[in-house]
PDB file of N, CA and C in Angstrom:
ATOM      1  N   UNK A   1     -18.989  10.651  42.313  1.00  0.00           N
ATOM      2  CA  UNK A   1     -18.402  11.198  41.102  1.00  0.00           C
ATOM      3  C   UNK A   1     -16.982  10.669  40.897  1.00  0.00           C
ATOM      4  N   UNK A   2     -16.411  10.329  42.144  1.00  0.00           N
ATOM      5  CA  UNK A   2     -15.102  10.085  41.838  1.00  0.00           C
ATOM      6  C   UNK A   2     -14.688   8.517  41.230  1.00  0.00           C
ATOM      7  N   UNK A   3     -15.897   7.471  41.501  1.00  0.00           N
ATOM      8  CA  UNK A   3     -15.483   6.495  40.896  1.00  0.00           C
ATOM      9  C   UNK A   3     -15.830   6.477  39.217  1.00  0.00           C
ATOM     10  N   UNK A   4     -16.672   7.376  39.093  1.00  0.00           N
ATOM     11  CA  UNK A   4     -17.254   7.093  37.733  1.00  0.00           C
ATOM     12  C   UNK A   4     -15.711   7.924  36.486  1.00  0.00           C
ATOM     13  N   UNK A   5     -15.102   8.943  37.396  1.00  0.00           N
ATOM     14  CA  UNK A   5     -13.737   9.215  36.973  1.00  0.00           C
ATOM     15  C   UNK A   5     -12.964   8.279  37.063  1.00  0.00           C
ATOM     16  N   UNK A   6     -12.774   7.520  37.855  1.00  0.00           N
ATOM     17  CA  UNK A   6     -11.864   6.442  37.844  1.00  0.00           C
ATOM     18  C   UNK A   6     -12.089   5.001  36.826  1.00  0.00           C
ATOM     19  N   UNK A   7     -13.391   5.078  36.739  1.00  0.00           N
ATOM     20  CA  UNK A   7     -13.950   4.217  35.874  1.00  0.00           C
ATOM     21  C   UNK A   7     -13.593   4.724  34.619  1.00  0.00           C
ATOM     22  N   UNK A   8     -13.739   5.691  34.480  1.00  0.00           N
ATOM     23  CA  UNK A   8     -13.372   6.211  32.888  1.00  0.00           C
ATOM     24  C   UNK A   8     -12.045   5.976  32.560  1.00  0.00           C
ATOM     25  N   UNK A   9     -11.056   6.415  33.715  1.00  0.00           N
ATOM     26  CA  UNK A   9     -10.108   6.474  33.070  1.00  0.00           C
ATOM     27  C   UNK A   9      -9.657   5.185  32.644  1.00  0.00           C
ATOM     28  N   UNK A  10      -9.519   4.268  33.644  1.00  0.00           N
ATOM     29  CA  UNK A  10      -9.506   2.668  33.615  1.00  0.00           C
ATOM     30  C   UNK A  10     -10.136   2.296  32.372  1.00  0.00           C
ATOM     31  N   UNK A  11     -11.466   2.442  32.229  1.00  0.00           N
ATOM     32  CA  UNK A  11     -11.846   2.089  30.741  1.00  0.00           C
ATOM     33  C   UNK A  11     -10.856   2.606  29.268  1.00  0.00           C
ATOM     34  N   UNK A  12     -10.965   4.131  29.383  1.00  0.00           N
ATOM     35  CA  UNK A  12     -10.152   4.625  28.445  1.00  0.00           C
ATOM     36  C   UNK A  12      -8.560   3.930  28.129  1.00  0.00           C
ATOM     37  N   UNK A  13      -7.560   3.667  29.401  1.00  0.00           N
ATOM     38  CA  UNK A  13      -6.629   3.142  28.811  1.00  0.00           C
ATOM     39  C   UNK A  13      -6.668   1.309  28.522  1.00  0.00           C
ATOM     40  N   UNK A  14      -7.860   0.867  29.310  1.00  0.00           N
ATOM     41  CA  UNK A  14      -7.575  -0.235  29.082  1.00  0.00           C
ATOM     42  C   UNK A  14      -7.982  -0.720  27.620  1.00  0.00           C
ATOM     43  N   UNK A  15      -9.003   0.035  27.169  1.00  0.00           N
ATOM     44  CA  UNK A  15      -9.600  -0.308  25.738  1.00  0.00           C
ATOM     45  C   UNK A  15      -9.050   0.549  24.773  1.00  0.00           C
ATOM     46  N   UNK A  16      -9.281   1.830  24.667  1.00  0.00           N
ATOM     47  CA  UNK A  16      -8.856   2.754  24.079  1.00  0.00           C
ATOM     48  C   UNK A  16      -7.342   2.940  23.662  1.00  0.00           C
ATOM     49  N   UNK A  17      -6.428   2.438  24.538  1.00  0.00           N
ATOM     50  CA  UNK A  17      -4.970   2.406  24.078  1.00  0.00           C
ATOM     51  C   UNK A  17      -4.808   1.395  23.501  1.00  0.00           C
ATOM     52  N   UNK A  18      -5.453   0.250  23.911  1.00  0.00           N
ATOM     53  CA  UNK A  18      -4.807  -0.627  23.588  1.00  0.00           C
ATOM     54  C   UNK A  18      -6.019  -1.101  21.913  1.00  0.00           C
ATOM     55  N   UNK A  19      -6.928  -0.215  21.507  1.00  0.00           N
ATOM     56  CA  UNK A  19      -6.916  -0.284  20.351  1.00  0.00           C
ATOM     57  C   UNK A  19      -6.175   0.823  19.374  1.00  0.00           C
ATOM     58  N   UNK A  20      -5.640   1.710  20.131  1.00  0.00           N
ATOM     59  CA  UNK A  20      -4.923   2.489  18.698  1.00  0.00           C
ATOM     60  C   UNK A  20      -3.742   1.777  19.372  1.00  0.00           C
ATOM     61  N   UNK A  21      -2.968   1.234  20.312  1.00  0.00           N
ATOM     62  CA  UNK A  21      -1.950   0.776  19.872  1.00  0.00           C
ATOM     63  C   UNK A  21      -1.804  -0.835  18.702  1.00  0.00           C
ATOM     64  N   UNK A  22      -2.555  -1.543  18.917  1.00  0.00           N
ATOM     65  CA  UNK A  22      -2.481  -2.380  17.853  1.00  0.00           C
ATOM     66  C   UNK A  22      -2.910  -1.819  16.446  1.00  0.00           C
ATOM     67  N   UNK A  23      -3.891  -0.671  16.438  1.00  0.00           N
ATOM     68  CA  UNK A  23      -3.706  -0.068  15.173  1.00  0.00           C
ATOM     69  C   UNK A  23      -2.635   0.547  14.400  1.00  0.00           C
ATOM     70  N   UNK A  24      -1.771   0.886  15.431  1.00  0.00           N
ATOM     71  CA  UNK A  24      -0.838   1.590  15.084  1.00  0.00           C
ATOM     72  C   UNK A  24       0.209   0.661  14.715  1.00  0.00           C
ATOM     73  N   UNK A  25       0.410  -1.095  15.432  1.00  0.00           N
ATOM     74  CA  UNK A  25       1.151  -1.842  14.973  1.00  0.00           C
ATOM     75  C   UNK A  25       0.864  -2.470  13.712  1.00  0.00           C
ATOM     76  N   UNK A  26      -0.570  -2.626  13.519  1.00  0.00           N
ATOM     77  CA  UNK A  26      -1.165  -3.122  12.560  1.00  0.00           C
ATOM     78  C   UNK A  26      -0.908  -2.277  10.816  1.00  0.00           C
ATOM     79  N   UNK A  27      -0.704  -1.120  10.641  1.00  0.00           N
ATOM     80  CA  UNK A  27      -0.401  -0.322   9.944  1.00  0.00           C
ATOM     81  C   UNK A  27       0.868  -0.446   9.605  1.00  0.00           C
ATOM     82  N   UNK A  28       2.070  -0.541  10.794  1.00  0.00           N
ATOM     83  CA  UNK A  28       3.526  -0.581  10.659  1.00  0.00           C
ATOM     84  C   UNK A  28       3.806  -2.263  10.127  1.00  0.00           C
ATOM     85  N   UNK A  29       3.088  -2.987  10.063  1.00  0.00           N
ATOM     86  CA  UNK A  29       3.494  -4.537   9.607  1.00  0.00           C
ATOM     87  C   UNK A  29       2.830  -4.123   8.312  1.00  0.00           C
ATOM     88  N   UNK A  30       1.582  -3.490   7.760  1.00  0.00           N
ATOM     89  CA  UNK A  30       0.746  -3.742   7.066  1.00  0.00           C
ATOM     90  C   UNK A  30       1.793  -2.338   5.158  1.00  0.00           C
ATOM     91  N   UNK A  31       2.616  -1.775   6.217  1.00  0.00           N
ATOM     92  CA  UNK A  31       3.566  -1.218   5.526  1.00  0.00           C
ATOM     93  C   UNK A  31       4.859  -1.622   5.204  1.00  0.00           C
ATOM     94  N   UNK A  32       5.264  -3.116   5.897  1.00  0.00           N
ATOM     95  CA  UNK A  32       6.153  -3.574   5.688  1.00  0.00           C
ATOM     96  C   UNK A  32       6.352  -4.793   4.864  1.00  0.00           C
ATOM     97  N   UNK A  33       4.888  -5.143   4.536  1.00  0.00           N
ATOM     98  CA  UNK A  33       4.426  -6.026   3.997  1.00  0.00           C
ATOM     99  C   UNK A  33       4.446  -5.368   2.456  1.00  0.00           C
ATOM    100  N   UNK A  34       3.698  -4.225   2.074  1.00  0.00           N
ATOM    101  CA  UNK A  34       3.616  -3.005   1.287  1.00  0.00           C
ATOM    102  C   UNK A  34       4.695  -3.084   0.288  1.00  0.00           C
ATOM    103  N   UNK A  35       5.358  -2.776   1.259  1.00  0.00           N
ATOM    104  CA  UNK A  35       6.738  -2.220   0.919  1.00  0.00           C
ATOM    105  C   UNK A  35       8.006  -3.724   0.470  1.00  0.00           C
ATOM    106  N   UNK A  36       7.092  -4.659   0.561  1.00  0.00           N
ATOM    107  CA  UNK A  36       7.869  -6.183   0.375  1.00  0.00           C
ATOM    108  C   UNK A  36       9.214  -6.308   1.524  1.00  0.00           C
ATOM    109  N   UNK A  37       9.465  -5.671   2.352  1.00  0.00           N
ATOM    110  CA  UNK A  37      10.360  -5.650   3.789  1.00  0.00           C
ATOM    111  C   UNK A  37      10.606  -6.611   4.184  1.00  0.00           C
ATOM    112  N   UNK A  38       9.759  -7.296   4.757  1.00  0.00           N
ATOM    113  CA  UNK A  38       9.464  -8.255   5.043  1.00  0.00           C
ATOM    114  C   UNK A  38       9.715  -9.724   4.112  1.00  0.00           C
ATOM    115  N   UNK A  39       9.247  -9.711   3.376  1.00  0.00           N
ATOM    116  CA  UNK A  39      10.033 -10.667   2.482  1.00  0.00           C
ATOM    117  C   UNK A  39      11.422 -10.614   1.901  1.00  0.00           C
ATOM    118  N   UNK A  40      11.784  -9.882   1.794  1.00  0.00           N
ATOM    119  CA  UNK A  40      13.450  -9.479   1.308  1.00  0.00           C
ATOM    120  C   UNK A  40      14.111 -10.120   2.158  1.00  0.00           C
ATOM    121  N   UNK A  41      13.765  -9.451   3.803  1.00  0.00           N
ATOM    122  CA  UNK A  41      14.307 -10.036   4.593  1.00  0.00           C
ATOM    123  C   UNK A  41      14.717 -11.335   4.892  1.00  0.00           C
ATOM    124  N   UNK A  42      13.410 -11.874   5.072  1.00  0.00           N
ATOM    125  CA  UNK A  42      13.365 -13.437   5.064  1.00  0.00           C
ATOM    126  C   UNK A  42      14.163 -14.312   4.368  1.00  0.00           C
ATOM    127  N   UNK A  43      14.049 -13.863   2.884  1.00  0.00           N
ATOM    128  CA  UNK A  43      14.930 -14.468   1.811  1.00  0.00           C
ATOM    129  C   UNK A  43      16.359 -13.996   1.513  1.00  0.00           C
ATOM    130  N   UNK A  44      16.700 -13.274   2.543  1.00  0.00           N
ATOM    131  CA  UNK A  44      18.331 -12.210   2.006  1.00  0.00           C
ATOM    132  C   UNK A  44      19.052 -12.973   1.549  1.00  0.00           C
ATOM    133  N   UNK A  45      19.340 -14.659   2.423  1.00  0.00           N
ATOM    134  CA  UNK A  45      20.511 -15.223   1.493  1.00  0.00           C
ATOM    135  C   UNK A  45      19.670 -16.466   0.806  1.00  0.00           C
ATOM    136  N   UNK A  46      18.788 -16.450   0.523  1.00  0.00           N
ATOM    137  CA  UNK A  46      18.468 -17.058  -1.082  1.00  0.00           C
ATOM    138  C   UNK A  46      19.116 -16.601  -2.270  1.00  0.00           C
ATOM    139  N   UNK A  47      19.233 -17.389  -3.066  1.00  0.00           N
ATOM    140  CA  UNK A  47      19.929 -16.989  -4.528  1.00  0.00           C
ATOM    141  C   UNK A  47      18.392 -16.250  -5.465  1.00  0.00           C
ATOM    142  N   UNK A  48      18.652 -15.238  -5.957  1.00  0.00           N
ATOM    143  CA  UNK A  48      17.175 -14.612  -7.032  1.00  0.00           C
ATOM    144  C   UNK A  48      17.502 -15.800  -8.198  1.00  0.00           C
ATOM    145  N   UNK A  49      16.253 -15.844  -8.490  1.00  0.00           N
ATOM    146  CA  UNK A  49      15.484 -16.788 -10.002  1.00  0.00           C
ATOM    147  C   UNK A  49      16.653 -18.247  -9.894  1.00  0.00           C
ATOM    148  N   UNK A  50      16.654 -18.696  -8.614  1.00  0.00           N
ATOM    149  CA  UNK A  50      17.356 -19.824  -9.029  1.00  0.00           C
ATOM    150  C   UNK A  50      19.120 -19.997  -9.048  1.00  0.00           C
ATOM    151  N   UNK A  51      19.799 -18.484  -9.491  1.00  0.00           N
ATOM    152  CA  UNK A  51      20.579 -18.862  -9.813  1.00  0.00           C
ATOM    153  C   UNK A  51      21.916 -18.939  -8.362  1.00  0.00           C
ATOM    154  N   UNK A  52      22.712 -20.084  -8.749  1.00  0.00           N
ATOM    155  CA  UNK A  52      23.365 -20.252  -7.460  1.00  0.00           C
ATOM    156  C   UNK A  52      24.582 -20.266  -7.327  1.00  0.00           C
ATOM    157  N   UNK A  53      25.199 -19.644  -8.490  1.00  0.00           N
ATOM    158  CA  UNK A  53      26.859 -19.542  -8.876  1.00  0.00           C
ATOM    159  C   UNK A  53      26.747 -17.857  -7.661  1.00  0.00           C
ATOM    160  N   UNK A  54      28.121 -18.266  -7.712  1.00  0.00           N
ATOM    161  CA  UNK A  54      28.553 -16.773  -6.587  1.00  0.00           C
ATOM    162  C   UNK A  54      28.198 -15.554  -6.958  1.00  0.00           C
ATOM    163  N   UNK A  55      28.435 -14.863  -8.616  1.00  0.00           N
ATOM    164  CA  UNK A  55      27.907 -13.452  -8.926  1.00  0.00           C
ATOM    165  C   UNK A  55      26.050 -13.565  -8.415  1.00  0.00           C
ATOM    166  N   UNK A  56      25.153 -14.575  -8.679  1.00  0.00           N
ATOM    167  CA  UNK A  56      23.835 -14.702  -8.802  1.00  0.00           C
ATOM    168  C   UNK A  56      23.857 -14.426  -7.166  1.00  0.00           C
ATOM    169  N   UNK A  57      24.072 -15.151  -6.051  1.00  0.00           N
ATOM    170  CA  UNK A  57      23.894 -15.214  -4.551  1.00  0.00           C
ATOM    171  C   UNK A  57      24.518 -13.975  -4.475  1.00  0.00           C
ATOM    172  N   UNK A  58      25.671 -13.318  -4.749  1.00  0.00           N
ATOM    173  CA  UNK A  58      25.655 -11.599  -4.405  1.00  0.00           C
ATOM    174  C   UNK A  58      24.286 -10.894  -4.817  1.00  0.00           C
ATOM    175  N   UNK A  59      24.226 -10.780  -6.122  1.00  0.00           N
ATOM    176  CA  UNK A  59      23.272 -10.474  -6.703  1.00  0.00           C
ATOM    177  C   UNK A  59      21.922 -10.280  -6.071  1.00  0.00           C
ATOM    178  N   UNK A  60      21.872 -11.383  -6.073  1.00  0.00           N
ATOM    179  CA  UNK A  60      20.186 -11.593  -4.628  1.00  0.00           C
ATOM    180  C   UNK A  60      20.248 -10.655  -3.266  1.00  0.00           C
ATOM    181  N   UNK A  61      21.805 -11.070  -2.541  1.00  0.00           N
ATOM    182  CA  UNK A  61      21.740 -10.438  -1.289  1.00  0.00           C
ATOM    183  C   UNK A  61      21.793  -9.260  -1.316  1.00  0.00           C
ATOM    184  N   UNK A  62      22.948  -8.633  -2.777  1.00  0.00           N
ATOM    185  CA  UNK A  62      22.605  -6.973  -2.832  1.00  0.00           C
ATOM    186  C   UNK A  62      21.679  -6.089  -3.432  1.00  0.00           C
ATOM    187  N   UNK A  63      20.882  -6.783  -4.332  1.00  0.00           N
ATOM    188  CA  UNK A  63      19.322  -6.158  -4.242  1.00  0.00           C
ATOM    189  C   UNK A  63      18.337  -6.553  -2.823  1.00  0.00           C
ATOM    190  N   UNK A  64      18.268  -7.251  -2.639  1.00  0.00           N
ATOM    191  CA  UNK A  64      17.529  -7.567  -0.978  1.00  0.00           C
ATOM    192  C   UNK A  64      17.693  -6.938   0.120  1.00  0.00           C
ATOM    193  N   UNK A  65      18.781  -6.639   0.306  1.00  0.00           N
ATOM    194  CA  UNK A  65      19.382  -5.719   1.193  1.00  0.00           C
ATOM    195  C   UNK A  65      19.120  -4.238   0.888  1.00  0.00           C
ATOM    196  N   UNK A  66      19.567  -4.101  -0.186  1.00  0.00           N
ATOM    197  CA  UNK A  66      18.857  -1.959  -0.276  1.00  0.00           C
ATOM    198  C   UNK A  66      17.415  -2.377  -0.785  1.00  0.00           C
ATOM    199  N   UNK A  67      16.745  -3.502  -1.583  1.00  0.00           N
ATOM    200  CA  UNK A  67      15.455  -2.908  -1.356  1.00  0.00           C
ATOM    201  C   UNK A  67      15.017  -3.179  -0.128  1.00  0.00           C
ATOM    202  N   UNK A  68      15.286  -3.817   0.947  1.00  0.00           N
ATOM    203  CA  UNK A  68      14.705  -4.360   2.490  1.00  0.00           C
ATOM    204  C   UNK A  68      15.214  -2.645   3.229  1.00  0.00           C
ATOM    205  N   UNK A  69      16.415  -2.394   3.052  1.00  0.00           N
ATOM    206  CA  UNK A  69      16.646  -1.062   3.527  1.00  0.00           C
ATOM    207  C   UNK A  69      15.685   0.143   3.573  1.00  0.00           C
ATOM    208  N   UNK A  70      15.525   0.523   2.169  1.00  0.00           N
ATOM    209  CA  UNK A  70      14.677   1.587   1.660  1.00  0.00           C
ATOM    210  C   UNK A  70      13.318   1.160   2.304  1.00  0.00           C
ATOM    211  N   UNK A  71      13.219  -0.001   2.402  1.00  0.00           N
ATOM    212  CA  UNK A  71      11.654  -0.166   2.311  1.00  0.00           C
ATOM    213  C   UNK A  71      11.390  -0.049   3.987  1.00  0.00           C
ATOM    214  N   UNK A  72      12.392  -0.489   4.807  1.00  0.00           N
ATOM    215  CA  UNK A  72      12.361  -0.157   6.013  1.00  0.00           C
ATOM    216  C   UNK A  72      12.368   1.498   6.166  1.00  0.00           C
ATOM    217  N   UNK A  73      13.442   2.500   5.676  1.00  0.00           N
ATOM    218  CA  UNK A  73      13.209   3.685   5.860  1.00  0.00           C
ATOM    219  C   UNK A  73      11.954   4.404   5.571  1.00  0.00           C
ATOM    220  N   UNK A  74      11.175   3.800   4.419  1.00  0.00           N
ATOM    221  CA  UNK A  74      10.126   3.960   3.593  1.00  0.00           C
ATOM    222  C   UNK A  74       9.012   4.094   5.102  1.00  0.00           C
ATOM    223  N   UNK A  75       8.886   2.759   6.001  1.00  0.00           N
ATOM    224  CA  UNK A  75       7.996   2.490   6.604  1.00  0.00           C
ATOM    225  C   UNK A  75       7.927   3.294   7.830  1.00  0.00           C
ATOM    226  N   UNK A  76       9.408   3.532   8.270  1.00  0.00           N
ATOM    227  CA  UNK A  76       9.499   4.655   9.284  1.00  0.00           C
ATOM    228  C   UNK A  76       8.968   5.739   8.750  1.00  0.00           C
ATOM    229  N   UNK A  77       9.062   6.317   8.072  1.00  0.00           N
ATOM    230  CA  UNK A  77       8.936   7.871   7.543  1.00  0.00           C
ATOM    231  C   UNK A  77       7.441   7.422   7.458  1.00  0.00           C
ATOM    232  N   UNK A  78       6.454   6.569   6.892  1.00  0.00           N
ATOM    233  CA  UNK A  78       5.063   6.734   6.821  1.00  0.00           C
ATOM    234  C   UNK A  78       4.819   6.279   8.373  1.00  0.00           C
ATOM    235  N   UNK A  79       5.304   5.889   9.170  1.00  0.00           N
ATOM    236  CA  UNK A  79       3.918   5.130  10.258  1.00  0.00           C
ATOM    237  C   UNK A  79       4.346   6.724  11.624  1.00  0.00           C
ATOM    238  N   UNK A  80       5.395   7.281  11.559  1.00  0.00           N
ATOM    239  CA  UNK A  80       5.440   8.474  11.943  1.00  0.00           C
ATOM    240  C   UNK A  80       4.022   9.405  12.657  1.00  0.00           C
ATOM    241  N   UNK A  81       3.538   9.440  11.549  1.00  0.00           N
ATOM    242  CA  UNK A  81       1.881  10.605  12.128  1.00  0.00           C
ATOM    243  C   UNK A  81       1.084   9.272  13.128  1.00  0.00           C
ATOM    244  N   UNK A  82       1.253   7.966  12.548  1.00  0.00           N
ATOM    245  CA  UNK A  82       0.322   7.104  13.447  1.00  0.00           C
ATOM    246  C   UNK A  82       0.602   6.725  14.978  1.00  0.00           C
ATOM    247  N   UNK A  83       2.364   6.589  14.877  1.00  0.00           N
ATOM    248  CA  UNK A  83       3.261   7.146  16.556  1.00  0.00           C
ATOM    249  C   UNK A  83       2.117   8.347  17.273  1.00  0.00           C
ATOM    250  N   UNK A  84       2.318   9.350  16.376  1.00  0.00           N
ATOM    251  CA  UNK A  84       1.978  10.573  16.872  1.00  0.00           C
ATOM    252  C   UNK A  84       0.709  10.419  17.628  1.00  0.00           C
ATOM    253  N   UNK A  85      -0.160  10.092  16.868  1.00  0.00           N
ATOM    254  CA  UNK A  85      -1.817   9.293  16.930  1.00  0.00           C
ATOM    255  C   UNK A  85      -1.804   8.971  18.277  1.00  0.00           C
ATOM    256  N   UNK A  86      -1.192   7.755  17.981  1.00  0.00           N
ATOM    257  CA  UNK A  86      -0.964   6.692  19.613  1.00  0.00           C
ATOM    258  C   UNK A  86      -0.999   7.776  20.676  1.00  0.00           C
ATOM    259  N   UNK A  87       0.467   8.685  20.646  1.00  0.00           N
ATOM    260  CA  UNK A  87       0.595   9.517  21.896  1.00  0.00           C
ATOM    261  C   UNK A  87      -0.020  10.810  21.604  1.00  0.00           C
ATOM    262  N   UNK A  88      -1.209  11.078  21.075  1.00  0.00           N
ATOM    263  CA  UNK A  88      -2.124  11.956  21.528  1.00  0.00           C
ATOM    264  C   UNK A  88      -3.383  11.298  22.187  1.00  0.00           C
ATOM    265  N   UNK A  89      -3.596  10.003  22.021  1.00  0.00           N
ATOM    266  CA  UNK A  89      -4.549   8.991  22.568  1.00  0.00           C
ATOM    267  C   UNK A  89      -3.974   8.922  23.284  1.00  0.00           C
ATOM    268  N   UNK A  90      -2.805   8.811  24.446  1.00  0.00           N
ATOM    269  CA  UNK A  90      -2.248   8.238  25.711  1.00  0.00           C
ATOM    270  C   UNK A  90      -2.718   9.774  26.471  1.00  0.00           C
ATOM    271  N   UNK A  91      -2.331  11.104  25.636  1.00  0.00           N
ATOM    272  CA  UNK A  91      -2.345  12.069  26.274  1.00  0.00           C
ATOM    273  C   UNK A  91      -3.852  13.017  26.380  1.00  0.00           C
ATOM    274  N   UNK A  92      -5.048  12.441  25.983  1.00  0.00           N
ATOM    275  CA  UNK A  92      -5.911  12.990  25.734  1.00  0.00           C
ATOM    276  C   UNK A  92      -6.438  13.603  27.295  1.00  0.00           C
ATOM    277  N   UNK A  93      -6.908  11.947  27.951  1.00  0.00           N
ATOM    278  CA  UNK A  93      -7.783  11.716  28.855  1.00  0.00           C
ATOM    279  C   UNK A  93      -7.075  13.231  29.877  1.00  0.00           C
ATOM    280  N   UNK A  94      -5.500  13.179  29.912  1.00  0.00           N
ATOM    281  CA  UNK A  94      -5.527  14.361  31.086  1.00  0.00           C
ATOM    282  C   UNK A  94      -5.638  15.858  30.451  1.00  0.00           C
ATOM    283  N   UNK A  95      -6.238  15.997  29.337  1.00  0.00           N
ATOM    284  CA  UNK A  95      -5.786  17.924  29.300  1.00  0.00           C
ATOM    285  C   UNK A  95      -7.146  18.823  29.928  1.00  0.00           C
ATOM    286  N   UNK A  96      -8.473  17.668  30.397  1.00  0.00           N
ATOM    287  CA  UNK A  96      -9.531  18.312  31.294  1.00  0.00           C
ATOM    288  C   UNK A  96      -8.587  18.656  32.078  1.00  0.00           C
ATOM    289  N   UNK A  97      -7.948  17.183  32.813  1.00  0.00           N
ATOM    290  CA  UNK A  97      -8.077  17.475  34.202  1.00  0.00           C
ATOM    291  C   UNK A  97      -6.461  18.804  34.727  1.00  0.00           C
ATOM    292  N   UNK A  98      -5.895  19.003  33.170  1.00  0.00           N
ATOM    293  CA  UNK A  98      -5.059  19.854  33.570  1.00  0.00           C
ATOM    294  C   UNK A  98      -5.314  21.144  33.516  1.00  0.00           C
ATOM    295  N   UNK A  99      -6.242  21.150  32.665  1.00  0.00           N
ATOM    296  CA  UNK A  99      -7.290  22.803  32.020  1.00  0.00           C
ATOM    297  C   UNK A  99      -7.222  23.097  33.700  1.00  0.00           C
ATOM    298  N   UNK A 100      -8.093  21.983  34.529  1.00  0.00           N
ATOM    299  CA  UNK A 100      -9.110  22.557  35.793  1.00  0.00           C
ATOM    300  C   UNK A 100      -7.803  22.787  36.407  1.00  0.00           C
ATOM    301  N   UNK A 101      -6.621  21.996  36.569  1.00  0.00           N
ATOM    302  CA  UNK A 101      -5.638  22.478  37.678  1.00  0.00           C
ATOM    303  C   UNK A 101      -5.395  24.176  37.573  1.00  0.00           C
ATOM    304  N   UNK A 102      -5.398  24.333  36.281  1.00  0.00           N
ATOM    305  CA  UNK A 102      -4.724  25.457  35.644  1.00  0.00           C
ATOM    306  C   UNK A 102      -5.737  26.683  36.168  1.00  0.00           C
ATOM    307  N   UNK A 103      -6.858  26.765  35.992  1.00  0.00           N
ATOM    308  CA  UNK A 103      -7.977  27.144  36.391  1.00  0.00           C
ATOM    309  C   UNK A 103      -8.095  27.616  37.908  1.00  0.00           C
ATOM    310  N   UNK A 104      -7.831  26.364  38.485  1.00  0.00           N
ATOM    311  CA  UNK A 104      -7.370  26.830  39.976  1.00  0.00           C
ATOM    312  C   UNK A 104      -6.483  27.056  40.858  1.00  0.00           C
ATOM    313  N   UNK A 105      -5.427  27.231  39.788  1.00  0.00           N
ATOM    314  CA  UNK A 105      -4.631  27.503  40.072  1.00  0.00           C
ATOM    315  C   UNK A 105      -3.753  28.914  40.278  1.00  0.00           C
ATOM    316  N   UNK A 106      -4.645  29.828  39.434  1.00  0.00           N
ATOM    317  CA  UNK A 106      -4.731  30.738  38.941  1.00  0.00           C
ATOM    318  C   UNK A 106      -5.062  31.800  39.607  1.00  0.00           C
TER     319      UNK A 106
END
């Protein structure tokens, strides 16, 4: 009995975490993308539509910058419950085996 516990657990984190954790990364890019984050970024000191006199290159970097901002706060505040997700999947496998401690402990 005891390897087929050990087998489980081994299975559980080796597969099981490590698919809600890429789900959970997969969601946080897939919101940053969403949210155009990610591109703002990339482009912060590009000039917008071309233009390349000094007001236009402010222009670009200070819309790019608060929308890359917001859109970053944006992405924290949604991927939040999917964190959560993750670490109730890390914490599942032990609340048997803490029920039984508790149990006999008693």
């Amino acid at each position: 009995m005891r390897e087929y516990t050990i087998n489980f657990v081994v299975w559980y984190y080796y597969y099981k975490t490590r698919q809600a954790f890429n789900y959970v990364i997969n969601k946080l890019f897939y919101i940053l993308v969403r949210t155009r984050t990610l591109p703002m970024y990339k482009n912060l000191f590009t000039p917008m539509y071309g233009d390349d006199s000094a007001p236009g290159r402010f222009m670009g970097f200070f819309i790019r910058f608060w929308w890359g901002l917001f859109g970053l706060i944006a992405s924290v505040v949604f991927i939040i419950p999917f964190i959560l997700f993750f670490l109730l999947v890390l914490v599942l496998p032990f609340i048997p085996f803490y029920g039984v401690y508790m149990l006999l402990a008693s």
